[in-house]
Structures are given as C-alpha cells and as structure tokens.
N, C-alpha and C. Protein backbone atom coordinates (compact mmCIF):
# COMPACT_ATOMS: atom_id res chain seq x y z
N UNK A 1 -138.17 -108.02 -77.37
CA UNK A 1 -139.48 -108.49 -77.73
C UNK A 1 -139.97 -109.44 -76.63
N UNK A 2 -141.23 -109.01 -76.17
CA UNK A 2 -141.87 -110.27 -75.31
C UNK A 2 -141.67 -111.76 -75.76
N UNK A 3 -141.62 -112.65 -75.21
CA UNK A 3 -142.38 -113.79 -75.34
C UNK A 3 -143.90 -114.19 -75.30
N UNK A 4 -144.35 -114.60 -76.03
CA UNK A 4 -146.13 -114.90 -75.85
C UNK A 4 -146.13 -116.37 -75.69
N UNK A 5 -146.92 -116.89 -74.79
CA UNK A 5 -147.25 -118.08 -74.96
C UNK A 5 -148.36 -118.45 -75.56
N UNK A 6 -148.13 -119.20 -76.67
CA UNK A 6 -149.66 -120.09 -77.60
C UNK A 6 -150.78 -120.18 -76.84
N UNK A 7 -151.91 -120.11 -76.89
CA UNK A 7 -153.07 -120.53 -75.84
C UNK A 7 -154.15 -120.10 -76.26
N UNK A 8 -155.29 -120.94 -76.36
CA UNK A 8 -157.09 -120.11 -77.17
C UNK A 8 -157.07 -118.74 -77.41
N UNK A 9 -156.52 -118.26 -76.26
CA UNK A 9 -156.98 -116.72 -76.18
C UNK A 9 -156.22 -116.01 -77.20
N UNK A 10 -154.88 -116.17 -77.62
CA UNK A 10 -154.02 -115.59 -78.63
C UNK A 10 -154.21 -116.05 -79.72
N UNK A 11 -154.80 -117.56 -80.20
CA UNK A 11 -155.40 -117.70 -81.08
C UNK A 11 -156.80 -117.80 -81.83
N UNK A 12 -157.37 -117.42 -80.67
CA UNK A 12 -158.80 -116.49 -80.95
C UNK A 12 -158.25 -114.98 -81.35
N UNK A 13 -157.59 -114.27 -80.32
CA UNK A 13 -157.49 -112.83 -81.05
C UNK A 13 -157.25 -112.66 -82.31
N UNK A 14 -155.97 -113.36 -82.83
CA UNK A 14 -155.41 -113.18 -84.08
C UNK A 14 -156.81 -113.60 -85.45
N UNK A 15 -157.27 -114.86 -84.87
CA UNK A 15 -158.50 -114.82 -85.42
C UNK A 15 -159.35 -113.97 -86.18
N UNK A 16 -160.14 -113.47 -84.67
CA UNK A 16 -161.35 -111.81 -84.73
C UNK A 16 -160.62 -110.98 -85.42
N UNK A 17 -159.18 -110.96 -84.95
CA UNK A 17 -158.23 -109.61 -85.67
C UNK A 17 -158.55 -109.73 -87.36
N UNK A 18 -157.79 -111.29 -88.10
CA UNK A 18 -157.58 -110.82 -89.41
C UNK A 18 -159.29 -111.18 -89.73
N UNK A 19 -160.54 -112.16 -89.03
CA UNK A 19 -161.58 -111.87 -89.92
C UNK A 19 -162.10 -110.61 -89.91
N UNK A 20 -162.08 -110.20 -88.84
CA UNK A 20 -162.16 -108.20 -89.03
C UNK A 20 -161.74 -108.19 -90.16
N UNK A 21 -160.68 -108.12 -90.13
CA UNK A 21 -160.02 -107.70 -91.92
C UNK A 21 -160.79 -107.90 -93.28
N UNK A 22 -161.13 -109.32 -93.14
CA UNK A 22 -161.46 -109.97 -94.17
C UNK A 22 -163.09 -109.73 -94.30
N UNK A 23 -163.80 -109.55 -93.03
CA UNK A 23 -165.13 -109.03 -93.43
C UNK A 23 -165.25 -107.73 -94.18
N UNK A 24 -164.21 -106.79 -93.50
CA UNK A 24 -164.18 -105.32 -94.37
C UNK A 24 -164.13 -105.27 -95.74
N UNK A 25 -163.29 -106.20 -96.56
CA UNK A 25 -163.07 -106.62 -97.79
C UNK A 25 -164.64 -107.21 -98.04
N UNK A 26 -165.15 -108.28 -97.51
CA UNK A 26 -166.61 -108.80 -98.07
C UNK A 26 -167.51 -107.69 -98.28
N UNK A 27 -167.48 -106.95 -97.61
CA UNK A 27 -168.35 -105.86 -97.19
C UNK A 27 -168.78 -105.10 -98.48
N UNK A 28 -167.48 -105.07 -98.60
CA UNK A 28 -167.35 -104.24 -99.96
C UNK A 28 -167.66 -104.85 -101.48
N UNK A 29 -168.13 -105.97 -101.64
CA UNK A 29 -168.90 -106.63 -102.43
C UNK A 29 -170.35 -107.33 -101.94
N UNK A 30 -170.62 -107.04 -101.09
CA UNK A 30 -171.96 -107.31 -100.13
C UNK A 30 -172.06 -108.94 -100.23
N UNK A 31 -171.04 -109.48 -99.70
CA UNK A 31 -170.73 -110.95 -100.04
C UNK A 31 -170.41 -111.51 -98.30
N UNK A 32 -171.13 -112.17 -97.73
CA UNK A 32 -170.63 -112.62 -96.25
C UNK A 32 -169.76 -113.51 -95.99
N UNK A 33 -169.05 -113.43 -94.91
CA UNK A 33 -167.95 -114.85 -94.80
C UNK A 33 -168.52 -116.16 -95.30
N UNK A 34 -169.66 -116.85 -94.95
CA UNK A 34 -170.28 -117.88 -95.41
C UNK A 34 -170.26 -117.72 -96.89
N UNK A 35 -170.86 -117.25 -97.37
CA UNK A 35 -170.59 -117.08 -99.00
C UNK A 35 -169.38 -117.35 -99.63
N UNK A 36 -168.58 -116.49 -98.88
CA UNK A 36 -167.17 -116.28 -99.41
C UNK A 36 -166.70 -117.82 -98.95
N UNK A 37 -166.95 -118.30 -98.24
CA UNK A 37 -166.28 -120.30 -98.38
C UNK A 37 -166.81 -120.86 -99.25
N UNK A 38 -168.35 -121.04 -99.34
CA UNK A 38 -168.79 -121.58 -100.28
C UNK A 38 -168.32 -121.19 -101.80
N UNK A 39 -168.22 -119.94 -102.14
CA UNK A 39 -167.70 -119.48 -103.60
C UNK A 39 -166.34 -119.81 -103.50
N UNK A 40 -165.31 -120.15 -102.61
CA UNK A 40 -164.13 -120.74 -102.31
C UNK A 40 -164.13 -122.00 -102.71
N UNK A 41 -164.88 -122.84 -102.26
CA UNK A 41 -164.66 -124.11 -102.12
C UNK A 41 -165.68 -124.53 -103.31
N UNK A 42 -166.34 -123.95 -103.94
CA UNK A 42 -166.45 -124.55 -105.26
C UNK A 42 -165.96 -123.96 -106.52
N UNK A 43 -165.02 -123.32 -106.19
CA UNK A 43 -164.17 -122.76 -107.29
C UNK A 43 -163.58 -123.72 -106.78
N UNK A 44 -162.34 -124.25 -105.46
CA UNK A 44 -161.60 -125.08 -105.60
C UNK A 44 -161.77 -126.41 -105.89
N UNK A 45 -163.38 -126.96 -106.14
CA UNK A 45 -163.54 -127.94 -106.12
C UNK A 45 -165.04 -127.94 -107.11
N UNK A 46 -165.05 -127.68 -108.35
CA UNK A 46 -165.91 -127.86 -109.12
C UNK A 46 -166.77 -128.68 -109.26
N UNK A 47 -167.99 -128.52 -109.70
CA UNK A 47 -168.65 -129.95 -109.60
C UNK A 47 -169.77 -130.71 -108.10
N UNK A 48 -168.88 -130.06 -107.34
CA UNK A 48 -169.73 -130.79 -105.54
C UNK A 48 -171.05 -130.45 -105.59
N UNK A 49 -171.84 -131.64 -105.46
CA UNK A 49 -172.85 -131.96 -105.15
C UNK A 49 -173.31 -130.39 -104.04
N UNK A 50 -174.17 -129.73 -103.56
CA UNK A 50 -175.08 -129.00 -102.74
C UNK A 50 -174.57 -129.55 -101.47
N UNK A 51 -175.18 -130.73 -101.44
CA UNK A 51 -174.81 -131.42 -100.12
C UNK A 51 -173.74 -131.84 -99.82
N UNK A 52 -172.30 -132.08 -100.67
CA UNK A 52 -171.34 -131.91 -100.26
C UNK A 52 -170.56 -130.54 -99.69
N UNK A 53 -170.64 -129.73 -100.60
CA UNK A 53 -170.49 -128.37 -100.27
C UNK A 53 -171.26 -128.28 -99.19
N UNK A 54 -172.28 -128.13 -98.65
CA UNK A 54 -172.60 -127.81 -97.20
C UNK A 54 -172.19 -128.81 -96.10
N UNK A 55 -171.86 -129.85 -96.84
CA UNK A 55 -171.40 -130.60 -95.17
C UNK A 55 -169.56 -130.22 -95.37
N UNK A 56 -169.21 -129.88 -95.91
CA UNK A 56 -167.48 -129.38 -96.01
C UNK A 56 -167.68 -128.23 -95.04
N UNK A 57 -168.64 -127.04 -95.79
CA UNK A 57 -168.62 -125.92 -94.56
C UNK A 57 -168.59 -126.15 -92.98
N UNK A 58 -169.83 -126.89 -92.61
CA UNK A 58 -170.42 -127.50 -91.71
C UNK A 58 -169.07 -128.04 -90.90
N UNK A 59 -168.22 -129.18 -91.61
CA UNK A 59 -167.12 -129.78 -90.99
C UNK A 59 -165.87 -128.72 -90.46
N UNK A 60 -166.17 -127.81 -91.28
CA UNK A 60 -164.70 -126.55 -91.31
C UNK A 60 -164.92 -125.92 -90.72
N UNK A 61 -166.31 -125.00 -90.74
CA UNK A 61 -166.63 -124.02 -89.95
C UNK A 61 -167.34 -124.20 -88.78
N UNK A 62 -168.03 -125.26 -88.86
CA UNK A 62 -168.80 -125.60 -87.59
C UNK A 62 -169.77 -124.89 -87.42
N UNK A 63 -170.72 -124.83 -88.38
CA UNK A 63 -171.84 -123.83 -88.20
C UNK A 63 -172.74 -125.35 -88.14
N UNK A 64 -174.18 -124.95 -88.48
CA UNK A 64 -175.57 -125.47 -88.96
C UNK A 64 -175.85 -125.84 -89.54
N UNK A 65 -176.02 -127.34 -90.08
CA UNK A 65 -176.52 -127.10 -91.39
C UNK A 65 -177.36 -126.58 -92.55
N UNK A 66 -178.10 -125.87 -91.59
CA UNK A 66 -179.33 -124.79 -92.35
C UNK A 66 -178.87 -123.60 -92.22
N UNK A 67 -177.57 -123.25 -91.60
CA UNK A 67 -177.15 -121.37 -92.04
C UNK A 67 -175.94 -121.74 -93.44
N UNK A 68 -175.55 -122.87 -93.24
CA UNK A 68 -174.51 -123.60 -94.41
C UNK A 68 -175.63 -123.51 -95.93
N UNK A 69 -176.42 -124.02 -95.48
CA UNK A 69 -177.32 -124.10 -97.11
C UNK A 69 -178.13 -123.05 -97.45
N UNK A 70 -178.06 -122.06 -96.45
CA UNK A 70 -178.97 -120.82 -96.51
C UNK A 70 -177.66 -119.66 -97.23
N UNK A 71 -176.75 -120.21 -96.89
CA UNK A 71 -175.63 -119.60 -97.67
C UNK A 71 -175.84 -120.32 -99.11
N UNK A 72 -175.40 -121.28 -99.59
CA UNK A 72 -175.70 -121.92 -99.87
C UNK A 72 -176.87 -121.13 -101.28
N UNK A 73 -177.44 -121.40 -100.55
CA UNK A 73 -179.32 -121.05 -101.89
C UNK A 73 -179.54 -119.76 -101.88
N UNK A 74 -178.55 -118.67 -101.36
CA UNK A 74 -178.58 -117.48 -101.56
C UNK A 74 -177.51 -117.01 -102.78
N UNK A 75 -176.69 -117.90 -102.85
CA UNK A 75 -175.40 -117.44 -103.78
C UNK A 75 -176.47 -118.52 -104.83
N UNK A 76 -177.04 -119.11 -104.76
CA UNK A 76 -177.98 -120.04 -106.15
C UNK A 76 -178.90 -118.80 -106.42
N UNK A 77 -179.81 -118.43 -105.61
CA UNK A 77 -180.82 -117.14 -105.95
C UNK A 77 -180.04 -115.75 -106.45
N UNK A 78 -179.04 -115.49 -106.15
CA UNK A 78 -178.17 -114.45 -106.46
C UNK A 78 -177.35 -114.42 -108.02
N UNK A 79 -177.36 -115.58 -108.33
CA UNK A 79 -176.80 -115.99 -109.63
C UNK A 79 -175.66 -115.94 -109.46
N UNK A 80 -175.11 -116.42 -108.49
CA UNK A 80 -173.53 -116.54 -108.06
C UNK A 80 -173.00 -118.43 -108.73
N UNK A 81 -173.97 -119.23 -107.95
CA UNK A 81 -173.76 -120.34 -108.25
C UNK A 81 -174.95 -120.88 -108.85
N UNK A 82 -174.85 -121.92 -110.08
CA UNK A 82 -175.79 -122.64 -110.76
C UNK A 82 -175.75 -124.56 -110.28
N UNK A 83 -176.74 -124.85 -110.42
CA UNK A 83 -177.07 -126.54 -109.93
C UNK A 83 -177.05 -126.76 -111.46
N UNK A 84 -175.61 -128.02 -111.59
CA UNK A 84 -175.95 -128.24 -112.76
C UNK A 84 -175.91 -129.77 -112.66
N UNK A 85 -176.00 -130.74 -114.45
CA UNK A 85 -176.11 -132.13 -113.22
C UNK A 85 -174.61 -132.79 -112.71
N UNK A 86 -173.76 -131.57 -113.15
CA UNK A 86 -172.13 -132.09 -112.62
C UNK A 86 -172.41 -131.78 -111.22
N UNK A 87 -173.46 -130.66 -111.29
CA UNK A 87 -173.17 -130.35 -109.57
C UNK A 87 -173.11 -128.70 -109.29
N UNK A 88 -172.40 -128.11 -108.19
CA UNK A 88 -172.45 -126.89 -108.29
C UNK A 88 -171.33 -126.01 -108.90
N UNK A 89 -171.65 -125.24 -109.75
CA UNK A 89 -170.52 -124.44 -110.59
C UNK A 89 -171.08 -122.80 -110.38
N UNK A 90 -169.28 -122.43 -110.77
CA UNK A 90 -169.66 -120.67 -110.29
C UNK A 90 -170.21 -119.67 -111.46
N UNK A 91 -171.07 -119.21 -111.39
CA UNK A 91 -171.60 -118.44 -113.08
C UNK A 91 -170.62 -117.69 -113.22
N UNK A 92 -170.42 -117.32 -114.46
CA UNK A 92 -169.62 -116.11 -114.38
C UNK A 92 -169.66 -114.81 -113.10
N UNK A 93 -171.10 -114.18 -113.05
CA UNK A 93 -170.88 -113.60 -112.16
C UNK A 93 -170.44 -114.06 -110.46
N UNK A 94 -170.28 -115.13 -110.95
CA UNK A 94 -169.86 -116.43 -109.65
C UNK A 94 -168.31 -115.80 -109.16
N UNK A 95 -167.97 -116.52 -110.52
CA UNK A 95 -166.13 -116.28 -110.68
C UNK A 95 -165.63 -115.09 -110.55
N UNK A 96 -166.76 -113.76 -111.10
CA UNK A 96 -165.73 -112.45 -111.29
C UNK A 96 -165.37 -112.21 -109.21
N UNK A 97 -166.87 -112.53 -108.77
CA UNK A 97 -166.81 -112.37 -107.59
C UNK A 97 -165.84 -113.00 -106.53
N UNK A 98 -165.47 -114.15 -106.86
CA UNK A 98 -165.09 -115.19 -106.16
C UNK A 98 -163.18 -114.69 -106.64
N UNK A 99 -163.01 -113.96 -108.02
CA UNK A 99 -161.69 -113.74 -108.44
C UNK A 99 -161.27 -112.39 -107.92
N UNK A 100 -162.60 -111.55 -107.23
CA UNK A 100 -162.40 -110.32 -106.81
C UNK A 100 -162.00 -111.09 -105.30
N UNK A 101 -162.90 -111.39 -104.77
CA UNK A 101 -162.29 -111.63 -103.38
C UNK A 101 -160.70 -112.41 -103.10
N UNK A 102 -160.62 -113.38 -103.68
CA UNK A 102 -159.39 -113.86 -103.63
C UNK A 102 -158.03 -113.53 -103.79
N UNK A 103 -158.43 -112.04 -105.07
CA UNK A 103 -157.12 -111.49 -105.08
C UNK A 103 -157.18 -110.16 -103.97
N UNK A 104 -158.42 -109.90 -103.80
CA UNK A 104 -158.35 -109.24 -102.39
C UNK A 104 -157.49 -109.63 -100.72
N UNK A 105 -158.02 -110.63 -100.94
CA UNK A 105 -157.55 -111.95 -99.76
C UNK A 105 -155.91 -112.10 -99.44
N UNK A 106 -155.23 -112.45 -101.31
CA UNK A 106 -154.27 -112.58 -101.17
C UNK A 106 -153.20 -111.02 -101.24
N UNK A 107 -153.96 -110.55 -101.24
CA UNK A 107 -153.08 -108.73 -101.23
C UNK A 107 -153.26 -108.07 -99.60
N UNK A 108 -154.48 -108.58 -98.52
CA UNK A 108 -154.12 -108.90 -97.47
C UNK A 108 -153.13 -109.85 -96.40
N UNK A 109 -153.28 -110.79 -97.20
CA UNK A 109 -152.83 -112.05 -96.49
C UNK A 109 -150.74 -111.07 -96.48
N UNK A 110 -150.65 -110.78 -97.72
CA UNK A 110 -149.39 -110.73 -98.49
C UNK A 110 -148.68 -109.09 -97.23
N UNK A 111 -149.68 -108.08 -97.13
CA UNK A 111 -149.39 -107.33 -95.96
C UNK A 111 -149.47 -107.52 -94.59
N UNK A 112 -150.47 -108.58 -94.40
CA UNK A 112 -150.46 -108.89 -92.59
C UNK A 112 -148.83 -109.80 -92.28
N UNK A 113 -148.24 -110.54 -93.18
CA UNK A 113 -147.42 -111.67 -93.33
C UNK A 113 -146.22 -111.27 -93.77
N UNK A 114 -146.06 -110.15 -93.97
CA UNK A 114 -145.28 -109.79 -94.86
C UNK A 114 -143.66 -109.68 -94.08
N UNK A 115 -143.49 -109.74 -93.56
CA UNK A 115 -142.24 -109.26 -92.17
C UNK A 115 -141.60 -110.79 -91.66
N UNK A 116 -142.68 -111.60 -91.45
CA UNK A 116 -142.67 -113.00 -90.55
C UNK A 116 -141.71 -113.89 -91.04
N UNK A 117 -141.11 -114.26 -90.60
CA UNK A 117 -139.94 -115.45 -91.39
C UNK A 117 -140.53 -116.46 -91.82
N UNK A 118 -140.22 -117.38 -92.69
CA UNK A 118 -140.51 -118.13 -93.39
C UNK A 118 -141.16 -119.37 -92.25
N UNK A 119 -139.78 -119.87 -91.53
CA UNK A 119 -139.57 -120.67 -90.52
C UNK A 119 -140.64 -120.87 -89.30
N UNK A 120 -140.74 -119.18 -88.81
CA UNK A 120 -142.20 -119.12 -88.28
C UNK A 120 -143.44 -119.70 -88.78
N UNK A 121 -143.84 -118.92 -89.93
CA UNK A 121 -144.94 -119.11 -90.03
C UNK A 121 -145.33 -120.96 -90.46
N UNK A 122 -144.27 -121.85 -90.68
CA UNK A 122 -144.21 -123.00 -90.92
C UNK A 122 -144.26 -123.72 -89.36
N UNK A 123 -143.33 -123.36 -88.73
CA UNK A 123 -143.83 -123.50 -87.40
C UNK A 123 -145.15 -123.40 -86.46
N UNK A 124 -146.09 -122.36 -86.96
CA UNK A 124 -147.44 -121.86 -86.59
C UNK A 124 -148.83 -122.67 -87.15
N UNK A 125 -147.99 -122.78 -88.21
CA UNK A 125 -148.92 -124.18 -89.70
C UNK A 125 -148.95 -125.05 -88.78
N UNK A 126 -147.62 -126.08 -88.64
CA UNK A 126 -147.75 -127.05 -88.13
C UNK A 126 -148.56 -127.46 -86.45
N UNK A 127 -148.36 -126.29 -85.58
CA UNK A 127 -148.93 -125.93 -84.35
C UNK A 127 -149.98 -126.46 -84.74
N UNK A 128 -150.56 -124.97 -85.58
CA UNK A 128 -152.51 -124.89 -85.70
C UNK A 128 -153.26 -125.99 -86.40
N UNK A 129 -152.39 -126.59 -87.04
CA UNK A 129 -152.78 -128.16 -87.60
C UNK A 129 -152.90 -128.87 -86.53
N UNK A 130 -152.23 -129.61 -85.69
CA UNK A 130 -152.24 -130.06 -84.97
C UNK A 130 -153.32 -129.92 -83.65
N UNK A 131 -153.50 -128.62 -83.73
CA UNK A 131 -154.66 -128.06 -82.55
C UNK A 131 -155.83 -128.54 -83.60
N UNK A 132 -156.02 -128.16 -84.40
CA UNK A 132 -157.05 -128.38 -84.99
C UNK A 132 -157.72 -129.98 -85.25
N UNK A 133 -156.46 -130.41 -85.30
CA UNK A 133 -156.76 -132.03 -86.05
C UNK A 133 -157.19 -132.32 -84.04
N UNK A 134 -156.69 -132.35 -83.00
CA UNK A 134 -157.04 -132.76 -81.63
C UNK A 134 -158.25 -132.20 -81.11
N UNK A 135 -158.57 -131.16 -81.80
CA UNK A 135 -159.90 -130.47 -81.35
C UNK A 135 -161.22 -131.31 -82.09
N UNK A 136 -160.90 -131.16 -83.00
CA UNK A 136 -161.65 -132.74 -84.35
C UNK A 136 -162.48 -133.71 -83.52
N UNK A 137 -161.52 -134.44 -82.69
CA UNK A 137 -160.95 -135.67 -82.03
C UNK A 137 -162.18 -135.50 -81.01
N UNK A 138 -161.80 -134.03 -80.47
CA UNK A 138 -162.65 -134.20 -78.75
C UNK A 138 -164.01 -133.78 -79.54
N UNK A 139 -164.25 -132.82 -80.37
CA UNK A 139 -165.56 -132.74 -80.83
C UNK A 139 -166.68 -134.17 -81.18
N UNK A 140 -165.38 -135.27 -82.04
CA UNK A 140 -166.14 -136.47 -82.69
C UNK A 140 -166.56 -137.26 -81.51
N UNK A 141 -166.07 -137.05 -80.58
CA UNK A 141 -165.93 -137.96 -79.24
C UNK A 141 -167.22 -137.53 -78.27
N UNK A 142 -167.38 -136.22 -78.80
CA UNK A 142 -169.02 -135.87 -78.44
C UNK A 142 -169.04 -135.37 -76.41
C-alpha cells in the first residue's frame, strides 16, 4: 500500500468525494446540503432562535449570511421548520425528512467506513480537529 501524505489537496478530495455522495442522497428528497444542516442542527438543538441557527451554519460552513437564512426561510416556507416562541422546531414533515436523511447518512457513512480501523479513523478525528480548530485561528485573525 502507498503511503499518502495529509495535505489540503487529499483533504479536499475526500471531501468533494463523500459530499458527492451525500448530495445524491439529498437529491432524492429535493432537500440541499444547506437545508440538510439546518434540519440537522435543529433537530440537534431544538428551540434556536433563526439567528442562532444561521450564525452556527455561517461559523461551520462558512457561507453568507443571506444564503444561510435563505436556507433558512425556505425550509420555514416549505413547512419543514416552524418559528415558534421557543424558537425554531421541525414540523412533522420537518422530522420525517430530517429522519429520512439521517438514516440515509448513517447507512452511507456505515459503507464508506466500513473496513477502516478503529485507531485510524480516531487518529484522522483528532488530525482534522486540529486543522480545523488552526484554520478558525487564521480566519479570526482576518
């Protein structure tokens, strides 16, 4: 087996590679990656304010804040998510969607991963954490 060395470019590919994946799955509920965080992250986190939920995306994904809330007020116009005064919650047709993708997600995740040793992929965690948390750093630093 080769050796690869870590570097943007191998972790950009692997990237494009599995969101390829994962768009094909959206696709198929006419649901976009943006959506699919937002219906993520307020299933995992019930309740968030609009404007919290879009500045979480914003921080994670690094988009706009007007393609974040345009996601955002499309899953509100869609009857995906309701403004309530707890905040934002998933309608039912919120959840069936948000329970379709996830177990989609995790029945991918479970075949791309499936081979990899444990040890690795804990090893790769800790890497991409680390890249991530230093990339943070030079972004805040402007």
């Amino acid at each position: 087996m080769t050796t690869t060395t870590v570097n943007g470019q191998i972790i950009g590919q692997a990237h494009y590679a599995t969101r390829a994946v994962l768009e094909s799955l959206l696709a198929r509920s006419g649901t976009t990656f943006h959506q699919a965080v937002a219906l993520n992250a307020t299933a995992d986190g019930a309740g968030a304010t609009k404007r919290a939920l879009t500045d979480r995306m914003t921080s994670t994904l690094k988009i706009e804040t007007g393609t974040a809330e345009a996601a955002v007020d499309s899953l509100i116009d869609g009857g995906l998510l309701a403004e309530t005064g707890a905040g934002l919650e998933l309608t039912a047709s919120g959840r069936a969607r948000q329970d379709g993708i996830r177990t989609g997600t995790a029945r991918i995740t479970a075949g791309l991963y499936a081979d990899l040793p444990a040890e690795d992929l804990a090893a790769a965690g800790r890497v991409l954490t680390v890249l991530t948390e230093r990339a943070n750093v030079v972004l805040a630093a402007g």
